[in-house]
Protein backbone atom coordinates (compact mmCIF):
# COMPACT_ATOMS: atom_id res chain seq x y z
CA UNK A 1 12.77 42.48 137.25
CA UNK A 2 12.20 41.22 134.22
CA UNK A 3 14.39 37.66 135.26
CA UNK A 4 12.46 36.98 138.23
CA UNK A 5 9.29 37.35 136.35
CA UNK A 6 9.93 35.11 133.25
CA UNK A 7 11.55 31.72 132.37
CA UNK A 8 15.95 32.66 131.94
CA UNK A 9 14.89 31.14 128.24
CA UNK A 10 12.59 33.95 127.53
CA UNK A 11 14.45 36.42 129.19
CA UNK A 12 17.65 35.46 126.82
CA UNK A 13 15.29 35.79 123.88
CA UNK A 14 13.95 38.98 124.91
CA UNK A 15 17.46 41.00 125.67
CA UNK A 16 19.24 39.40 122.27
CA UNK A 17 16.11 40.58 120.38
CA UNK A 18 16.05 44.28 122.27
CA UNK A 19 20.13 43.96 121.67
CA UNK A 20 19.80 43.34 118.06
CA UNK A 21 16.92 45.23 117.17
CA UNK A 22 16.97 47.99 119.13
CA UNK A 23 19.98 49.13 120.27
CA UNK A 24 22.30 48.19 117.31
CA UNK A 25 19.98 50.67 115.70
CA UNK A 26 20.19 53.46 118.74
CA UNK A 27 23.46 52.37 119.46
CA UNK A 28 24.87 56.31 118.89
CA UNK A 29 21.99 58.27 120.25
CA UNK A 30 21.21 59.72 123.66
CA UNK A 31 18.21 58.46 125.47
CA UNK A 32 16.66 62.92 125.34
CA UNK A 33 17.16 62.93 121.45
CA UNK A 34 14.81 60.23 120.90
CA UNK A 35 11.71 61.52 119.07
CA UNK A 36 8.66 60.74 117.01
CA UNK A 37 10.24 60.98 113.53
CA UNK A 38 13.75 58.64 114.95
CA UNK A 39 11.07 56.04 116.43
CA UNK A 40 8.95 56.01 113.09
CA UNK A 41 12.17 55.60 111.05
CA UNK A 42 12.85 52.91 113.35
CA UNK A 43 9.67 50.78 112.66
CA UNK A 44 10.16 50.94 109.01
CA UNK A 45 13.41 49.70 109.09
CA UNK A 46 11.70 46.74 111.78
CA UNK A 47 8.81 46.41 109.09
CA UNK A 48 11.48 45.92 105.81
CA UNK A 49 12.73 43.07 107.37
CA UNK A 50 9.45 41.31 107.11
CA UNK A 51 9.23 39.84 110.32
CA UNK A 52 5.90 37.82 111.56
CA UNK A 53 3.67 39.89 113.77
CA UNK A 54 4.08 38.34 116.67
CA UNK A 55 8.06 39.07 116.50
CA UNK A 56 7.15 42.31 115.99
CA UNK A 57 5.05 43.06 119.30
CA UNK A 58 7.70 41.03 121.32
CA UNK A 59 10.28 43.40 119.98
CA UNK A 60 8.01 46.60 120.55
CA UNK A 61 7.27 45.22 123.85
CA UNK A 62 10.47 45.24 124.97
CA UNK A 63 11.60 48.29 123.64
CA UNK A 64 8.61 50.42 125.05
CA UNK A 65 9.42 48.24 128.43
CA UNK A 66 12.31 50.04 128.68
CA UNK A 67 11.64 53.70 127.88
CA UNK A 68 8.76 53.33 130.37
CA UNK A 69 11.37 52.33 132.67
CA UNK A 70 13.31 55.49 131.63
CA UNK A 71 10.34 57.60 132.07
CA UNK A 72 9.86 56.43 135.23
CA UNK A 73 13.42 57.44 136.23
CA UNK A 74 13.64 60.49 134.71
CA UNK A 75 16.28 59.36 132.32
CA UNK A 76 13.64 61.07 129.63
CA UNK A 77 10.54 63.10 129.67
CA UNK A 78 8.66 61.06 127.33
CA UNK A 79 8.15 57.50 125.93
CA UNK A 80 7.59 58.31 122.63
CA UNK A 81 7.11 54.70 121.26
CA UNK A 82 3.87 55.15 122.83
CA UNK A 83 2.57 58.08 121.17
CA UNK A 84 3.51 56.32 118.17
CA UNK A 85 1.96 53.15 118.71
CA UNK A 86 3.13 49.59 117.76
CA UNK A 87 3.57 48.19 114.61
CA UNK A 88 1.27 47.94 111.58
CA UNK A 89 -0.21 44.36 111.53
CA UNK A 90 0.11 42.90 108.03
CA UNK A 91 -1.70 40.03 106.61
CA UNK A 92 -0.40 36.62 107.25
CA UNK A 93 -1.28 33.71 105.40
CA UNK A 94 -1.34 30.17 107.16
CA UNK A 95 -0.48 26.90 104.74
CA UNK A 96 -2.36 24.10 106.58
CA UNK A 97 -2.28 20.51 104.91
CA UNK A 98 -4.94 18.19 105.50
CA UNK A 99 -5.29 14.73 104.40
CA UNK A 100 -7.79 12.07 104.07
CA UNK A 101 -7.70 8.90 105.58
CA UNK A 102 -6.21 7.02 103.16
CA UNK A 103 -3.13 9.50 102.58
CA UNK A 104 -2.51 9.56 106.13
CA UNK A 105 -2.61 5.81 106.22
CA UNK A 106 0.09 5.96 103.92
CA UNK A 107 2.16 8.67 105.43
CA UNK A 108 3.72 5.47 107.70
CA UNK A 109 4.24 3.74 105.03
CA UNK A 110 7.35 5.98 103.78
């Protein structure tokens, strides 16, 4: 569904991230022995690897996407990503550089 919905380049982006996020880390568990302390374990490992916030919710997105998808189907009872939530937002910082007119003037000029 989700390829008729989206652009194919955002689809791409979104199953290589739920590939290599997700199930890399899943890879050898069934879908029934998912549960709160495996997800939790799961977003620490996400939230070592320092990733923006953004990246983070795309990746959460996708996963809980799915296991609503298996909830839906009965493949399991429970989505358990959502009782845990999504990810801790952390504090980003934004470098912005602003110049003055004459430094911009003589941006061209190098």
């Amino acid at each position: 569904m989700l390829s008729k919905r989206h652009k194919k380049q955002c689809f791409e982006t979104t199953r290589q991230n739920f590939k290599k996020h997700v199930l890399s880390y899943f890879q050898k568990s069934n879908i029934n022995d998912l549960n709160i302390k495996k997800i939790i374990e799961w977003q620490n490992i996400i939230l070592e690897k320092n990733f923006k916030n953004n990246y983070n919710k795309n990746i959460y997105s996708a996963f809980n996407s799915f296991l609503n998808f298996c909830v839906l189907n009965d493949y399991t009872p429970t989505n358990y990503l959502s009782v845990v939530g999504s990810f801790t937002k952390k504090i980003e910082f934004r470098e912005y550089h602003t110049y003055n007119l004459f430094q911009f003037w003589n941006l061209e000029k190098d």
